[in-house]
C-alpha atoms as a PDB file:
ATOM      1  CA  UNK A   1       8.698  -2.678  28.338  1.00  0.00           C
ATOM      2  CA  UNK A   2       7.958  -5.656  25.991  1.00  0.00           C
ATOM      3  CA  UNK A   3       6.212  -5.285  23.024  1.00  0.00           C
ATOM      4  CA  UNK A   4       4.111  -8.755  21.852  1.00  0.00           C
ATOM      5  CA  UNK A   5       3.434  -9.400  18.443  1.00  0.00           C
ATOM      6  CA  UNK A   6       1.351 -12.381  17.380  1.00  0.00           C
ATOM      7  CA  UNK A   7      -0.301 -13.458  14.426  1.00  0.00           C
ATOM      8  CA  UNK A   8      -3.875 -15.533  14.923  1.00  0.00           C
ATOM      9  CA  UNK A   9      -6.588 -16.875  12.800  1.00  0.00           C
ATOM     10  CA  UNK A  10      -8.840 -14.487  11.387  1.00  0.00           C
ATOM     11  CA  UNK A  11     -11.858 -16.422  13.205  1.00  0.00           C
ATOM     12  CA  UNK A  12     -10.484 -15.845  16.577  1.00  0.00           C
ATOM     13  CA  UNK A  13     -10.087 -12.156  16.328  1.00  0.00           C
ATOM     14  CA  UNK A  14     -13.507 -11.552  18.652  1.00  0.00           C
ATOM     15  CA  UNK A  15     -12.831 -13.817  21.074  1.00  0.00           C
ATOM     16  CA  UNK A  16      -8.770 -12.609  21.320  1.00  0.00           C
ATOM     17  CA  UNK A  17     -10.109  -9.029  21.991  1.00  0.00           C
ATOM     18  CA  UNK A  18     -12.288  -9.972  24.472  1.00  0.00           C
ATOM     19  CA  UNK A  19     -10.008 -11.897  26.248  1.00  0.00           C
ATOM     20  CA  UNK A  20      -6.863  -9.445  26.053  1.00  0.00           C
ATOM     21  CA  UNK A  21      -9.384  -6.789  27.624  1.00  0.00           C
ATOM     22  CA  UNK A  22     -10.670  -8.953  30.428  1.00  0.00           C
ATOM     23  CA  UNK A  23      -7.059  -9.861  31.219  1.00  0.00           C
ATOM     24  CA  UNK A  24      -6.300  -6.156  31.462  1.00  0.00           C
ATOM     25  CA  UNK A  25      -4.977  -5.274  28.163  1.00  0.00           C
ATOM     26  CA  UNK A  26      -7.648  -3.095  27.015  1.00  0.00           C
ATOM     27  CA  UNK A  27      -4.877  -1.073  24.387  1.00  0.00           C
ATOM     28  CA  UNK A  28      -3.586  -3.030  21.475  1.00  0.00           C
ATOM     29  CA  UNK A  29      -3.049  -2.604  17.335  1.00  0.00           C
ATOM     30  CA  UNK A  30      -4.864  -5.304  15.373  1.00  0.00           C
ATOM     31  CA  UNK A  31      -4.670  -4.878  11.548  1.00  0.00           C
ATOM     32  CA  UNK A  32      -5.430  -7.888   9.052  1.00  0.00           C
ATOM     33  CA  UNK A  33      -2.290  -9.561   7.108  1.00  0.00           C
ATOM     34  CA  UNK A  34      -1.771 -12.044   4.909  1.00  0.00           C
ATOM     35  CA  UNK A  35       1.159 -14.754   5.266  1.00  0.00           C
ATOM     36  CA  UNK A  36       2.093 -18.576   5.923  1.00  0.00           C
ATOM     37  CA  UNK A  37       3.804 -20.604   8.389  1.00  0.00           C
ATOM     38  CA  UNK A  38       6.749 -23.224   7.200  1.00  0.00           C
ATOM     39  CA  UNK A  39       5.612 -26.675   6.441  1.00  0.00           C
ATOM     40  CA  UNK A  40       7.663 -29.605   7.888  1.00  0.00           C
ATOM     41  CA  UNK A  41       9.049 -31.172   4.709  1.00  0.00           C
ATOM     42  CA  UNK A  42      11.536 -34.439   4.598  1.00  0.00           C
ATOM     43  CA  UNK A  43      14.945 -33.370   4.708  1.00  0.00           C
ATOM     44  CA  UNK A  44      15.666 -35.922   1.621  1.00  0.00           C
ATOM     45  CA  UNK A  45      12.635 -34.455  -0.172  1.00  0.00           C
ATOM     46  CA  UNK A  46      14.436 -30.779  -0.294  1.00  0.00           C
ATOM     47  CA  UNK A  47      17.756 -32.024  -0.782  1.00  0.00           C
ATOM     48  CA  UNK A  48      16.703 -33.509  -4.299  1.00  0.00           C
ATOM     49  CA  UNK A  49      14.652 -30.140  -5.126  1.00  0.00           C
ATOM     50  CA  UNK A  50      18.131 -28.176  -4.205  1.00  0.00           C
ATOM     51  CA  UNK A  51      20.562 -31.161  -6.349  1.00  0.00           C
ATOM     52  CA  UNK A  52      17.787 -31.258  -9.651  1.00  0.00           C
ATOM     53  CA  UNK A  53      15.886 -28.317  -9.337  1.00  0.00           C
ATOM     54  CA  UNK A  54      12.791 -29.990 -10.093  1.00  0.00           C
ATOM     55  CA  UNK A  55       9.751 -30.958  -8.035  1.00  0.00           C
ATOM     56  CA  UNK A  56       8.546 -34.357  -7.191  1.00  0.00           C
ATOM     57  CA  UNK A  57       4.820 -35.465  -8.123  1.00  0.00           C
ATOM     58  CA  UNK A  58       3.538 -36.177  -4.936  1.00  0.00           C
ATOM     59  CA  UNK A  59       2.131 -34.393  -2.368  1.00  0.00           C
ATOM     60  CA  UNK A  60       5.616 -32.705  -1.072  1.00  0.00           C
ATOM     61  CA  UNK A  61       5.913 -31.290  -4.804  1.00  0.00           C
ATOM     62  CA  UNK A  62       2.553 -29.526  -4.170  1.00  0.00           C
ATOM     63  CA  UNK A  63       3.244 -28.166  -0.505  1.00  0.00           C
ATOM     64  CA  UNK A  64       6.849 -26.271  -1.988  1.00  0.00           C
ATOM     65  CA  UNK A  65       4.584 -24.856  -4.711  1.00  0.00           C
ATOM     66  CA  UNK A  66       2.122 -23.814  -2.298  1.00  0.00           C
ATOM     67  CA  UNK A  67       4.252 -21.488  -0.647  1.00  0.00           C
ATOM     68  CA  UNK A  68       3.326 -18.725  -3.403  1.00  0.00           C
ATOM     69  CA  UNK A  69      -0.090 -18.934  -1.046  1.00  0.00           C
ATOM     70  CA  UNK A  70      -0.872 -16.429   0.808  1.00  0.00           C
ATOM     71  CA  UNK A  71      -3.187 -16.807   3.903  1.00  0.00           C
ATOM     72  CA  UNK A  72      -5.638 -14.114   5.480  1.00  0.00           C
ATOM     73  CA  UNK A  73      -4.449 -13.804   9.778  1.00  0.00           C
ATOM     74  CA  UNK A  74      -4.687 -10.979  11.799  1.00  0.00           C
ATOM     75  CA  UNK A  75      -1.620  -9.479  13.352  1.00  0.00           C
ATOM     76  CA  UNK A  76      -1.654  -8.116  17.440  1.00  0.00           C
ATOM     77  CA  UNK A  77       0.495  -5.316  18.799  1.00  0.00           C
ATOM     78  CA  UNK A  78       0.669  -5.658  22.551  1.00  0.00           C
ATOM     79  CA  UNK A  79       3.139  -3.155  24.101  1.00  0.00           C
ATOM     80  CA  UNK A  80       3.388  -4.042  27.884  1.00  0.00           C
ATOM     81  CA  UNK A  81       5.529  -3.633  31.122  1.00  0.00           C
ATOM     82  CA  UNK A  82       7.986  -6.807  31.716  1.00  0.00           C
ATOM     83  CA  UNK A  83       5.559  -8.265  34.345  1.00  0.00           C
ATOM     84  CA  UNK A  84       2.426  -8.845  31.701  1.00  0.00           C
ATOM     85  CA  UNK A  85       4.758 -10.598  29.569  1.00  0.00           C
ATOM     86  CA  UNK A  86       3.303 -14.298  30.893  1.00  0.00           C
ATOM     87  CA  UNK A  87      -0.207 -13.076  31.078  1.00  0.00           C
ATOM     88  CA  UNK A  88      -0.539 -11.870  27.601  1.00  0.00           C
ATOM     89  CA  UNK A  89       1.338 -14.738  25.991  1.00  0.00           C
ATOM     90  CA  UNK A  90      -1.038 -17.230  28.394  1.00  0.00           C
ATOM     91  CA  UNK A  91      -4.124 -15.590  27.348  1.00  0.00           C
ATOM     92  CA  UNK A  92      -3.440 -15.759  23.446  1.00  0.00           C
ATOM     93  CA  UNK A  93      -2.338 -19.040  23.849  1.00  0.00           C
ATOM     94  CA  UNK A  94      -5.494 -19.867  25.765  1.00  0.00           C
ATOM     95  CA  UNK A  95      -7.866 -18.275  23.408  1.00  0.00           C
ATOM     96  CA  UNK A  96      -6.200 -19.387  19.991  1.00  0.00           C
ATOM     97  CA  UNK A  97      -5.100 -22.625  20.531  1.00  0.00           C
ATOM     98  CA  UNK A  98      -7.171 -25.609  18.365  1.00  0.00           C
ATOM     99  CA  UNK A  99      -4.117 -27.772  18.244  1.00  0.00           C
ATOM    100  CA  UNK A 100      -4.222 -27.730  14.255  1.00  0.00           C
ATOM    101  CA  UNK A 101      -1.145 -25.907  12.487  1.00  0.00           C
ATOM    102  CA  UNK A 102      -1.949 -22.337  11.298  1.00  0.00           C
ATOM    103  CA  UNK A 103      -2.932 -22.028  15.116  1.00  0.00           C
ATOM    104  CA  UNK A 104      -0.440 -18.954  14.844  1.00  0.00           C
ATOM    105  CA  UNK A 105       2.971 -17.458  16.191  1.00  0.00           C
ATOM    106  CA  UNK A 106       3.853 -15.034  18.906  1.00  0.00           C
ATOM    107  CA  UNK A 107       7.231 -13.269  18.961  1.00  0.00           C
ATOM    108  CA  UNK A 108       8.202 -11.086  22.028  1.00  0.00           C
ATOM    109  CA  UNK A 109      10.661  -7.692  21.977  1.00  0.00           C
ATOM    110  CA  UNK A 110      12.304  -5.204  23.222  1.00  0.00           C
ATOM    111  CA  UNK A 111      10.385  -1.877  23.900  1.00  0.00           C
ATOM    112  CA  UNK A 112      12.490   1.430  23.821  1.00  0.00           C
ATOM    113  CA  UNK A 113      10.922   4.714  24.842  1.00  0.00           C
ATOM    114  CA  UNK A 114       7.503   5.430  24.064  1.00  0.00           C
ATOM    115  CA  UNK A 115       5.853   8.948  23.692  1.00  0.00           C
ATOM    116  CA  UNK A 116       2.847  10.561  23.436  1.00  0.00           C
ATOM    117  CA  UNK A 117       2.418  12.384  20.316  1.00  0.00           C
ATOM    118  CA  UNK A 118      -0.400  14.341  22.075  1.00  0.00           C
ATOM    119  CA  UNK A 119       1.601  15.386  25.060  1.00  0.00           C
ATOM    120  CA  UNK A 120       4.806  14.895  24.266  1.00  0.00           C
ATOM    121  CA  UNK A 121       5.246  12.599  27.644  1.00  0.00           C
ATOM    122  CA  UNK A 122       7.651   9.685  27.610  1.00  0.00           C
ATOM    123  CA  UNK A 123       6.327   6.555  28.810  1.00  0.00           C
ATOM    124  CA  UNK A 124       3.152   4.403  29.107  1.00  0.00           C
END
């Protein structure tokens, strides 16, 4: 078992939902978040920061202080057998994709035992 964490745009949390279900993930855990991605800064750029300790006026200066920023995404749960692995990841992919950054992440695990707090069973 896999479990399939991704975080996605707050916009596309309809369309995601419908899509995972038509694909045949009707169970899931979506719950709201708030976070940021890395920015792709000039290695030069940082290496001043880290040798003065001050910022640059510019627009570089502004995207390190910006990371204090938090922004609103919605974080998925999938937990699926081995074999879904590609279909999940290829529908949220499909669905989510704009080609703008802040498109989102998706990080796949390990699974251990599952068990139903209801019945006690082990398993899916």
């Amino acid at each position: 078992m896999k479990e399939v964490m991704t975080f996605i745009r707050t916009n596309k949390v309809n369309e995601t939902k419908e899509a995972l279900a038509n694909a045949g993930f009707p169970a899931f855990l979506c719950r709201p978040c708030l976070g940021r991605g890395k920015k792709h800064l000039d290695p030069l750029t940082l290496q001043i920061v880290v040798n003065t300790g001050e910022l640059p006026v510019s627009d570089v200066g502004e995207a390190l202080t910006e990371s204090m920023r938090l922004i609103p995404k919605r974080f998925f749960t999938l937990i699926i057998e081995d074999d879904q692995v590609e279909l999940a990841v290829k529908t949220i992919i499909r669905v989510n994709q704009t080609g703008n950054p802040g498109d989102g992440r998706i990080f796949i695990l390990p699974a251990g035992e599952t068990y139903g707090v209801r019945t006690g069973e082990s398993g899916l």
